[in-house]
Protein backbone atom coordinates (compact mmCIF):
# COMPACT_ATOMS: atom_id res chain seq x y z
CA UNK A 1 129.68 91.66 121.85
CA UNK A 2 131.23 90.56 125.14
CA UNK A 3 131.18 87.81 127.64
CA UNK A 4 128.96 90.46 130.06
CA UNK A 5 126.05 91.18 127.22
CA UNK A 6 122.87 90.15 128.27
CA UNK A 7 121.55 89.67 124.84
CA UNK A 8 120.55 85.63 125.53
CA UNK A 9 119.17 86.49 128.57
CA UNK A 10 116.03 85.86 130.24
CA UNK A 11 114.46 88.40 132.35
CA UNK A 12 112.21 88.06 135.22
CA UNK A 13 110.27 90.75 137.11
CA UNK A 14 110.61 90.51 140.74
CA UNK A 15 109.54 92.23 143.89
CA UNK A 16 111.61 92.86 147.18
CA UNK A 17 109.51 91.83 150.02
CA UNK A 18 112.39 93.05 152.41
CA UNK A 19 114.61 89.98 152.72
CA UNK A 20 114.60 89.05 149.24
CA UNK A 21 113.40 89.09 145.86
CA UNK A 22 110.08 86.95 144.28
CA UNK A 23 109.84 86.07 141.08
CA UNK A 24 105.72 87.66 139.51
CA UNK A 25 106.37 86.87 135.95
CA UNK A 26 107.29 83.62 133.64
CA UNK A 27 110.72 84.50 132.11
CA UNK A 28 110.93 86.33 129.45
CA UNK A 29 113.77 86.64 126.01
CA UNK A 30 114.43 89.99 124.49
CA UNK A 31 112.61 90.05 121.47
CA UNK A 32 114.25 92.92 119.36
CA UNK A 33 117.84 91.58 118.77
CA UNK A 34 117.43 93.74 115.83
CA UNK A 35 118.02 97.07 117.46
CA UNK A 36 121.93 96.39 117.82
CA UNK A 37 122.24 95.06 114.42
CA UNK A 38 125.36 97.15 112.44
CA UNK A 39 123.72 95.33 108.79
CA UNK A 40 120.77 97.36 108.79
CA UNK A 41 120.70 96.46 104.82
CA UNK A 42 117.08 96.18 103.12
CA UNK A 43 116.52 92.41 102.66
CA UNK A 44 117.27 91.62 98.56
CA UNK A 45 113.33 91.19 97.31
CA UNK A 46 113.66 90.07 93.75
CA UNK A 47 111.07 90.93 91.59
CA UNK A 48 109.76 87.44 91.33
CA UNK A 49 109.15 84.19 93.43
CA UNK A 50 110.90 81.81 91.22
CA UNK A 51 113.90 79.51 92.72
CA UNK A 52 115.68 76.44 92.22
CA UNK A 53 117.80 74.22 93.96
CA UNK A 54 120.76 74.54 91.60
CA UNK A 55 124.23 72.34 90.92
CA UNK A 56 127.07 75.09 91.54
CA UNK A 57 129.05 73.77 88.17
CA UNK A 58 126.06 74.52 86.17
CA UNK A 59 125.26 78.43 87.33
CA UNK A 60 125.29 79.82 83.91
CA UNK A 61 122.29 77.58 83.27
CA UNK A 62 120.56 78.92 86.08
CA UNK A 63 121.58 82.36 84.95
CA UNK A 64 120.04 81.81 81.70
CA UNK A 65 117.07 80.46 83.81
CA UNK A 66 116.42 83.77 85.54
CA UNK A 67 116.75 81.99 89.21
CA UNK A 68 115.84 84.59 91.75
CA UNK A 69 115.75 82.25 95.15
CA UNK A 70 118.38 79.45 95.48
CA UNK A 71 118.45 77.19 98.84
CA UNK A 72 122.12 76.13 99.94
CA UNK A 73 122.68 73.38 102.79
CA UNK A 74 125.58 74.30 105.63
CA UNK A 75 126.75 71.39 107.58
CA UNK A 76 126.57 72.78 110.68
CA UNK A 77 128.29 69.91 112.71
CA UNK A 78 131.39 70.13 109.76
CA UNK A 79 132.69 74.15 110.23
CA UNK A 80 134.69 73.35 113.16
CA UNK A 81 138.30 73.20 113.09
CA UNK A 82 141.36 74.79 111.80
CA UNK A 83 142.75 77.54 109.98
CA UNK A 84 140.24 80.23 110.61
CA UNK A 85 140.36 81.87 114.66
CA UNK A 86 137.13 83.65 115.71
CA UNK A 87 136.93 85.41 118.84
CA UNK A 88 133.41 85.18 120.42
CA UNK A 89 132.92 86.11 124.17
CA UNK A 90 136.21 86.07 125.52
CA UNK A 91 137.06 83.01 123.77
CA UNK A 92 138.83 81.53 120.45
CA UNK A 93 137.05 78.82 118.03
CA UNK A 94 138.76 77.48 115.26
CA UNK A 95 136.81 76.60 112.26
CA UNK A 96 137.98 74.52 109.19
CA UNK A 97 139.03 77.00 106.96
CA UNK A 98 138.63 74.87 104.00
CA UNK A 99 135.09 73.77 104.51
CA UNK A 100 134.74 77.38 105.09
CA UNK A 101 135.83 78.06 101.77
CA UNK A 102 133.94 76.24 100.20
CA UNK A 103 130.66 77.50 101.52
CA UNK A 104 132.38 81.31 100.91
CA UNK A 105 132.85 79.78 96.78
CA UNK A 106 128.85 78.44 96.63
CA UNK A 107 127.57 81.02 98.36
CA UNK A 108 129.39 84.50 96.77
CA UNK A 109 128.67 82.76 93.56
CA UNK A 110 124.90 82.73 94.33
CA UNK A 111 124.51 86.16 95.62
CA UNK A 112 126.69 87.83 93.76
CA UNK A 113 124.30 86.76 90.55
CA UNK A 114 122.00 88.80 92.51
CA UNK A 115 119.91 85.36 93.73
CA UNK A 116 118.82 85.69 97.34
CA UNK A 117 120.46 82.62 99.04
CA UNK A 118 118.06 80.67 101.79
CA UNK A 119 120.68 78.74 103.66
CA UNK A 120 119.62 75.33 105.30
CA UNK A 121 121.50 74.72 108.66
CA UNK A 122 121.82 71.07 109.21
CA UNK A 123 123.04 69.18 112.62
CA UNK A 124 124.61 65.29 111.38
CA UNK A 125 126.17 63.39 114.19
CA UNK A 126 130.39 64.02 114.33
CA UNK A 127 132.28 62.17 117.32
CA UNK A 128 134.47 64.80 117.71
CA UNK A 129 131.77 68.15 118.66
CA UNK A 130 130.03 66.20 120.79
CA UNK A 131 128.54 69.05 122.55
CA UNK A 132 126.47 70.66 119.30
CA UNK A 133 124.27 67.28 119.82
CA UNK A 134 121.50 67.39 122.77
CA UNK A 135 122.38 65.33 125.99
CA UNK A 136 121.63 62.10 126.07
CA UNK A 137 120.58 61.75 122.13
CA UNK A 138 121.89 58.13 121.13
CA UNK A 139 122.87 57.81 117.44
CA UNK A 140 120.46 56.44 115.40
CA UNK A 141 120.93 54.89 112.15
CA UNK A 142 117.10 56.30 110.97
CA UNK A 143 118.29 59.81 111.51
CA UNK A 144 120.04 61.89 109.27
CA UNK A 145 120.10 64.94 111.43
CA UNK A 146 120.19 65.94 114.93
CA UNK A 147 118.21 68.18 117.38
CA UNK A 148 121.00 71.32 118.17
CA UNK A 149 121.97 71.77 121.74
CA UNK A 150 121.04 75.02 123.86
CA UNK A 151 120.32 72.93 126.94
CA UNK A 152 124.22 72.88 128.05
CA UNK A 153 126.22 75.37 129.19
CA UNK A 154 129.00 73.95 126.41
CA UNK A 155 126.64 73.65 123.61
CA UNK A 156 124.68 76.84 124.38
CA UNK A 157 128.35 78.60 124.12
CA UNK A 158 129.36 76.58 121.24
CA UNK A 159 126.11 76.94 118.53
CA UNK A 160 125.89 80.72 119.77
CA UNK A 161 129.71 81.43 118.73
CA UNK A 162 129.09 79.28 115.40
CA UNK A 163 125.73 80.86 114.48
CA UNK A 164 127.17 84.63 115.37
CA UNK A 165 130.19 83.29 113.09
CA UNK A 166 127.97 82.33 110.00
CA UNK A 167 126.00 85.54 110.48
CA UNK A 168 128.98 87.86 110.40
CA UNK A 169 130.58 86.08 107.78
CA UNK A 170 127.73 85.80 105.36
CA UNK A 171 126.54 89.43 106.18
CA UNK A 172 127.24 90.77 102.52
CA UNK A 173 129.77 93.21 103.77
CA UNK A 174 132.83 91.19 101.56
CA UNK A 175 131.76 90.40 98.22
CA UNK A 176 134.02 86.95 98.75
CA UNK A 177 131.71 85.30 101.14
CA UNK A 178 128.69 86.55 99.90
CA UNK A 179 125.78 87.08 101.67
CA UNK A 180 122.92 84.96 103.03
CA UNK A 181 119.17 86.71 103.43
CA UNK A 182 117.11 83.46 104.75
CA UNK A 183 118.27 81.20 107.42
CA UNK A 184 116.43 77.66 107.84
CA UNK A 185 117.47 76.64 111.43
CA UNK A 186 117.00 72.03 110.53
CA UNK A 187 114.95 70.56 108.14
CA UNK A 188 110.98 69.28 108.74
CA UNK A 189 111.42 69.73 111.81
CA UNK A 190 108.08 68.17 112.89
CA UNK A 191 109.52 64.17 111.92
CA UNK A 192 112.58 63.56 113.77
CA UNK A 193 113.79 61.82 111.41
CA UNK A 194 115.65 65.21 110.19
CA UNK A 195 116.00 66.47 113.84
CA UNK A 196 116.56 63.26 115.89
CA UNK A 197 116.77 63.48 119.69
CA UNK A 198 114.57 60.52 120.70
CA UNK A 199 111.35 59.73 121.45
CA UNK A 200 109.80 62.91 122.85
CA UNK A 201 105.91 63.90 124.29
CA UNK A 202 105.42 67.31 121.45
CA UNK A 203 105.43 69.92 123.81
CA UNK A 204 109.48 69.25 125.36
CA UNK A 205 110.37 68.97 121.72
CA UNK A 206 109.20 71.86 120.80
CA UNK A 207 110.60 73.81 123.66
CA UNK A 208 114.05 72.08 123.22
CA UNK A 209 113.74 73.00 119.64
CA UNK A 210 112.74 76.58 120.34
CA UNK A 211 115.68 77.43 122.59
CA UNK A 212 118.33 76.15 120.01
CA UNK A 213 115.84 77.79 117.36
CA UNK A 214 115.88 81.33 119.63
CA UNK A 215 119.74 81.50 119.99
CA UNK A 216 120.38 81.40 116.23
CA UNK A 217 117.47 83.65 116.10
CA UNK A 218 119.63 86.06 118.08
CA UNK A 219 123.15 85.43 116.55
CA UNK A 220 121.49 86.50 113.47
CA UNK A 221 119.26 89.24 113.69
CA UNK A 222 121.83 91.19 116.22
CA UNK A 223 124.14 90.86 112.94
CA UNK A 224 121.88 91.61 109.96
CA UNK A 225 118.36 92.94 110.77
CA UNK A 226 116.35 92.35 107.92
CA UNK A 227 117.44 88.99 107.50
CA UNK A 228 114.38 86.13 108.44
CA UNK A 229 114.95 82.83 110.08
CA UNK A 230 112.76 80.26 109.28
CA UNK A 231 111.64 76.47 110.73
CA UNK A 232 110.81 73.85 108.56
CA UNK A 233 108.08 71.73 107.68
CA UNK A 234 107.19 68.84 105.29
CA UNK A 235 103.77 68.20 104.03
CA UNK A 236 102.26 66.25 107.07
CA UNK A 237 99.60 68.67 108.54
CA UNK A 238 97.76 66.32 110.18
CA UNK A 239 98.72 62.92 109.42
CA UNK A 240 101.91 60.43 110.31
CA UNK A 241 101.35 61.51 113.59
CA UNK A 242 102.46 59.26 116.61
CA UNK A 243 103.51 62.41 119.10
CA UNK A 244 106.88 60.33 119.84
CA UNK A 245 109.00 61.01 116.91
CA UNK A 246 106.60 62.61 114.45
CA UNK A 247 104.09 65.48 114.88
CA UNK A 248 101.59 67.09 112.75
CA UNK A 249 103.20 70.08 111.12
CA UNK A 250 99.95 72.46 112.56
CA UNK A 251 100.74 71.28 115.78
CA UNK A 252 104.07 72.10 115.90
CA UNK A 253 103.33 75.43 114.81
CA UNK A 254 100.34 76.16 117.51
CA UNK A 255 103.19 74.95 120.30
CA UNK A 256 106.19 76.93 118.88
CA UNK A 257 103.94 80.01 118.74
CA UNK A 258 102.57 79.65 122.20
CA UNK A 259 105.91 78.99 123.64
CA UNK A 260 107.12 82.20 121.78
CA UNK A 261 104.37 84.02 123.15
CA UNK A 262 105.14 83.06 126.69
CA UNK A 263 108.91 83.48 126.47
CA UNK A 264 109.02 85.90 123.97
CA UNK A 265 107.79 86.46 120.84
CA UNK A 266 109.73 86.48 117.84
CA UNK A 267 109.48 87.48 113.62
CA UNK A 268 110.20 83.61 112.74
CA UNK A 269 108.82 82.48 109.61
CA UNK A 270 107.82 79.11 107.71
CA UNK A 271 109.81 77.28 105.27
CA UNK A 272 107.04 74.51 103.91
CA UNK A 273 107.35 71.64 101.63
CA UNK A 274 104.54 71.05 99.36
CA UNK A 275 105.21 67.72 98.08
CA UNK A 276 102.28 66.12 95.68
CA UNK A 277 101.22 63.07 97.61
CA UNK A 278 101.74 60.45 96.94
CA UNK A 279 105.65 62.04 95.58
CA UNK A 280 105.48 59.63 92.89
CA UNK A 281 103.09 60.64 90.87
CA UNK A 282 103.15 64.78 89.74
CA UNK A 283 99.58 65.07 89.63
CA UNK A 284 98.39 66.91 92.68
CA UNK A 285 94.99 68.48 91.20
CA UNK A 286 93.54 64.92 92.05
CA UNK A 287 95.42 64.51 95.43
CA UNK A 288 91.90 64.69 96.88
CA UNK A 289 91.21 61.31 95.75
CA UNK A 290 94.05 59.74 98.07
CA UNK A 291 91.89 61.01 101.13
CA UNK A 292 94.80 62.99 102.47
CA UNK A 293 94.07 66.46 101.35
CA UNK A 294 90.75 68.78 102.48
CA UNK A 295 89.80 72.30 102.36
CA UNK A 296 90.09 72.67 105.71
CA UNK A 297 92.32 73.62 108.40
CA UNK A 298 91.74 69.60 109.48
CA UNK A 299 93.37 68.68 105.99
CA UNK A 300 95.88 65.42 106.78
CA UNK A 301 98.14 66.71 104.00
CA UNK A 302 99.00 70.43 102.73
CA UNK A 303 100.24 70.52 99.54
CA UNK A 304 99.46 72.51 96.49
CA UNK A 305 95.81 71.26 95.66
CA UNK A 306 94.96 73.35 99.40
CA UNK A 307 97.58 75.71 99.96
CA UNK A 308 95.56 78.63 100.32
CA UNK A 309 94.83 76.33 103.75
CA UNK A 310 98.41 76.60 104.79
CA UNK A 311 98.00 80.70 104.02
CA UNK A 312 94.50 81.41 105.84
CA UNK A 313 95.78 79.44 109.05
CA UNK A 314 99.13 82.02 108.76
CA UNK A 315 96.81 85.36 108.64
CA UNK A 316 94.46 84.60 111.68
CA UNK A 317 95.37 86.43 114.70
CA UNK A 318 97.13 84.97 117.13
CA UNK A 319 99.47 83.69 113.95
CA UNK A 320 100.84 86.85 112.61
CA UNK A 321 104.49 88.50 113.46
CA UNK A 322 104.80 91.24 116.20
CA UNK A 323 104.00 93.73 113.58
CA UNK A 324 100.68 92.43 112.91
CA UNK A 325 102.01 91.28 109.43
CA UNK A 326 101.27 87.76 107.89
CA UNK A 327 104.60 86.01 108.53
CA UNK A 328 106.97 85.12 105.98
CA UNK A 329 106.18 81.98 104.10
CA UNK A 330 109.20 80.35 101.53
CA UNK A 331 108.27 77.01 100.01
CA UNK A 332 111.99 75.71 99.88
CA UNK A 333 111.57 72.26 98.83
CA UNK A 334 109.04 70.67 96.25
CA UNK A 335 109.08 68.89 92.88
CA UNK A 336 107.42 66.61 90.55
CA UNK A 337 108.90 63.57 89.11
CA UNK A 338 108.86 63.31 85.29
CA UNK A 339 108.61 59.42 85.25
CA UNK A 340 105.55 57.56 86.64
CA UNK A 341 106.04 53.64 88.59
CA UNK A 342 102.93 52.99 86.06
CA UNK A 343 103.12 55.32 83.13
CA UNK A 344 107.13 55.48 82.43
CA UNK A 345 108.02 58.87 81.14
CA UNK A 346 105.87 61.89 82.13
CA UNK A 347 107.71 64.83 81.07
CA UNK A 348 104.37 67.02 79.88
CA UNK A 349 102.74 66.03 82.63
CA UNK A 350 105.42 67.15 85.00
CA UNK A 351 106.27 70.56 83.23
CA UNK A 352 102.27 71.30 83.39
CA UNK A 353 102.43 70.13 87.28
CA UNK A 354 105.08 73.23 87.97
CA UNK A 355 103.06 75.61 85.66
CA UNK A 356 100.18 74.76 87.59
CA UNK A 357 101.69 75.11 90.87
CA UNK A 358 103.93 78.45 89.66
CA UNK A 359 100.18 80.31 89.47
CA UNK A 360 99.09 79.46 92.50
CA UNK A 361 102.17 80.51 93.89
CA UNK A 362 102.65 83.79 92.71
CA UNK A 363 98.90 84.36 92.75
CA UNK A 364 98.97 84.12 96.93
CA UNK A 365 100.19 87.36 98.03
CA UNK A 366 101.20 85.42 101.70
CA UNK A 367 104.38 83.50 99.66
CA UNK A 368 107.63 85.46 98.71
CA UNK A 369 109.82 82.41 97.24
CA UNK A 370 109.19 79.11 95.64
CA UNK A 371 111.77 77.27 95.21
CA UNK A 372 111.67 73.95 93.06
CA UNK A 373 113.72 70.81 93.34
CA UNK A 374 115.81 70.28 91.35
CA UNK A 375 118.12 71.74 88.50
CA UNK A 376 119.29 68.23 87.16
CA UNK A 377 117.94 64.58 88.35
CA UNK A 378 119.92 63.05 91.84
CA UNK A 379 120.39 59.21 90.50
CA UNK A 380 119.84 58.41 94.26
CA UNK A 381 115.97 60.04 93.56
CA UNK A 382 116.06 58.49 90.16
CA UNK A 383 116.46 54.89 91.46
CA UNK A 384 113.55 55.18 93.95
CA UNK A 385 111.38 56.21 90.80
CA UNK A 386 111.67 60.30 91.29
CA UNK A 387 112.90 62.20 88.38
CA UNK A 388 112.60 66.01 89.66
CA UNK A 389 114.96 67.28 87.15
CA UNK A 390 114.28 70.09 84.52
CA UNK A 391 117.44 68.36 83.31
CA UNK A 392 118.13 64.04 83.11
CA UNK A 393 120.85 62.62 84.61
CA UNK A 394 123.48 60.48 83.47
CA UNK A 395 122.46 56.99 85.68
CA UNK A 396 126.18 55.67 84.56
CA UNK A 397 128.41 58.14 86.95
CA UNK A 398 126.57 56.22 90.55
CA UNK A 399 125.55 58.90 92.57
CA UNK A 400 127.70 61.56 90.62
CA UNK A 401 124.94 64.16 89.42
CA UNK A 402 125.91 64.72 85.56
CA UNK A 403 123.42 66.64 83.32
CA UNK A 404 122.55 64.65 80.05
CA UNK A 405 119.16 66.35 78.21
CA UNK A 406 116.74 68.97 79.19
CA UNK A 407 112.99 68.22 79.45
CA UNK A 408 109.61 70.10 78.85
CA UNK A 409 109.91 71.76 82.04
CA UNK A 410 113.16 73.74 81.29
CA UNK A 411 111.75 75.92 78.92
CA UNK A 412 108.41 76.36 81.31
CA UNK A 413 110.71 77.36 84.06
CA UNK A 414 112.43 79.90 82.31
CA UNK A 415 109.51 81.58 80.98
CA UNK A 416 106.91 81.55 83.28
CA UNK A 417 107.49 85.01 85.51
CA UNK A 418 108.30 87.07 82.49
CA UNK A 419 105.30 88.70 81.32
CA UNK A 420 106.12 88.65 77.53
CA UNK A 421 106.17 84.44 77.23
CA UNK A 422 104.34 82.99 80.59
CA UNK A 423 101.01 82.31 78.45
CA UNK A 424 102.39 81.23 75.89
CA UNK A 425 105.22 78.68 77.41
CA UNK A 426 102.04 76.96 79.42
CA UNK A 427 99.45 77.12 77.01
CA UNK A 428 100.35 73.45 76.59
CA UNK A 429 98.95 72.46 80.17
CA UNK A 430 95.47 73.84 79.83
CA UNK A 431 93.84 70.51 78.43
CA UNK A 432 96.54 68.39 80.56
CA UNK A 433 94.99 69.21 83.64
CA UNK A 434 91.57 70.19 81.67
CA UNK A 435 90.86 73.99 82.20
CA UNK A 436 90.44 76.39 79.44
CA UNK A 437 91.78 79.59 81.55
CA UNK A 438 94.37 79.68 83.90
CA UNK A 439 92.24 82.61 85.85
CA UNK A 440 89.08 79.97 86.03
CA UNK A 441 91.24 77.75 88.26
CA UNK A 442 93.09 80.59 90.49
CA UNK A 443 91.97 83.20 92.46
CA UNK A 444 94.05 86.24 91.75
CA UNK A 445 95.82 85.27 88.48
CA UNK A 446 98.46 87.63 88.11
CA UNK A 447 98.36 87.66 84.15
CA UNK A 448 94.10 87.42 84.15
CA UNK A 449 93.79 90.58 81.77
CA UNK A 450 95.85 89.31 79.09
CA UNK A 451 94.30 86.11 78.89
């Protein structure tokens, strides 16, 4: 808690040879930032998987939903400036104490429904915290985000005081602010599109990455123990590759854990994004067809049609946490569009897509949270042809998101974790996707005996 803790460091072991030391090891983190943690709190395990990427003026309706997960973005390039003083090593930062507010309003609102809130840490481009955005990264108009900076003294100090900031503040200790449980440090990380820095050879990324990924790591566990931080990945296992600006999600694992193993291994986890491919259409039983999705740990695309891939890669070996456990695997961003480019309105078809993919889901023991996008349609979405809503949208307000009329998959959402209603509320999507039990199609169903 001082300038003088060693907590960041790196440690070498060294002999004295009489005039002076040598280095006879790589260098090497501290791996347990855990032990000094004050939150030793359990981490809030709801009883089910089910999430949803909700709109905050429409939280009775998730209430009524039974949301246990909810995903919240924090601009992390926006919490600077004035009106709230934090003292971190020696020095003062000053963070905008109305963008603070706001994030205290969203996020005591989720938690205290008793929702475990995944927070989304996201690095845009601002002119005046120059510093939080890796040297010599040019702005780009293709990127949305940036790669965070640990490679300078200044932005080491900086996104180390704001990540031990967020993690005190969103500890759970004051009911106000609430309290955050999973921590997503960028967004699919493995196309720079979300994590822009320039074009890169995969292994420099990854370490750049991994030190901005490891002090957050730090800021967080040293505050609440049992909270998990996560990295992100879309859908791309092996494909869209061209190892300058976009890598293959597997590879980006394989390097992050070998660097981690090298420098110090760590209890990260995987957010993943199981899009159907293509995102248009919500069918992903016959994904295979597109040539993008195998059986395979070779598979171009994970999605749902292979995702027990994605969970036997996870629980070889040289893959699993320090513990020996299976690491912790969210899914905190997937949907399927209720209107088709060729078939107009699909809204069966979409609610059986989610039923479908719920099973599987909670039918993996290697998943804890699945958490669907979205609550109501985005008109941005709408207008490129992807209606994820369990609710429509009102396409008069421009990119105002107004509720207008709930569809099929409302009702499937609500039901389909509570043991009284699941079979019932998707009997409907047995002959849609053309099996007569649910436990025929998925290994493990969870609800097998009653069928």
């Amino acid at each position: 808690g001082t300038a003088e803790d060693r907590l960041y460091s790196r440690f070498v072991v060294a002999v004295w040879d009489g005039t002076k030391y040598i280095e006879v090891s790589d260098p090497h983190y501290i791996t347990n930032p855990e032990a000094v943690a004050p939150n030793t709190a359990a981490f809030n395990d709801p009883l089910t998987k089910k999430g949803l990427n909700i709109e905050l003026n429409m939280l009775a309706d998730a209430f009524d939903l039974g949301v246990k997960h909810v995903g919240t973005n924090i601009a992390f390039h926006q919490i600077l400036g004035q009106g709230i003083d934090y003292q971190y090593d020696g020095k003062t930062y000053h963070f905008d104490k109305r963008v603070i507010e706001d994030y205290d309003r969203t996020i005591s609102a989720l938690s205290g429904k008793g929702m475990t809130v995944t927070a989304i840490i996201l690095n845009g481009w601002n002119d005046a915290t120059p510093d939080l955005i890796y040297p010599g990264t040019k702005k780009s108009s293709k990127a949305f985000y940036y790669l965070f900076n640990a490679a300078t003294e200044a932005g080491f100090e900086q996104t180390k005081a704001i990540a031990s900031f967020l993690a005190e503040r969103y500890n759970g200790s004051n009911p106000d602010q609430g309290k955050i449980s999973n921590w997503i440090i960028g967004n699919e990380i493995n196309n720079q599109q979300w994590n822009y820095t320039g074009a890169w050879d995969l292994n420099s990324y990854v370490q750049a990455y991994q030190d901005a990924f490891r002090v957050f790591y730090t800021a967080i566990k040293s505050t609440s123990a049992n909270d998990r931080v996560y990295f992100s990945l879309d859908y791309n296992w092996n494909a869209e590759i061209d190892n300058k600006l976009k890598y293959g999600g597997k590879n980006i694992m394989d390097t992050f854990n070998s660097i981690a193993n090298a420098q110090g291994q760590m209890d990260w986890g995987l957010a993943y994004h199981p899009y159907p491919a293509p995102m248009t259409e919500p069918e992903f039983w016959d994904d295979a067809q597109t040539g993008w999705i195998s059986n395979d740990f070779n598979s171009p695309v994970i999605n749902f049609a292979n995702l027990n891939v994605l969970t036997d890669y996870m629980s070889q070996a040289a893959f699993r946490s320090p513990t020996g456990d299976v690491r912790h695997i969210i899914l905190t961003e997937e949907g399927f569009t209720a209107k088709s480019p060729t078939r107009g309105d699909i809204p069966q078809i979409q609610a059986a897509a989610f039923a479908y993919s719920y099973y599987l889901v909670d039918s993996n023991p290697y998943i804890d949270a699945y958490i669907l996008s979205r609550q109501v349609d985005a008109p941005l979405e709408v207008r490129s042809g992807l209606a994820f809503g369990l609710w429509e949208c009102d396409m008069n307000q421009g990119d105002t998101i107004v509720a207008t009329k709930r569809r099929k998959i409302w009702q499937v959402f609500r039901d389909i974790d509570k043991k009284k209603y699941t079979l019932e509320a998707t009997e409907f999507a047995k002959p849609i996707i053309g099996v007569n039990k649910w436990s025929d199609l998925i290994p493990n169903f969870r609800w097998r005996s009653m069928e």
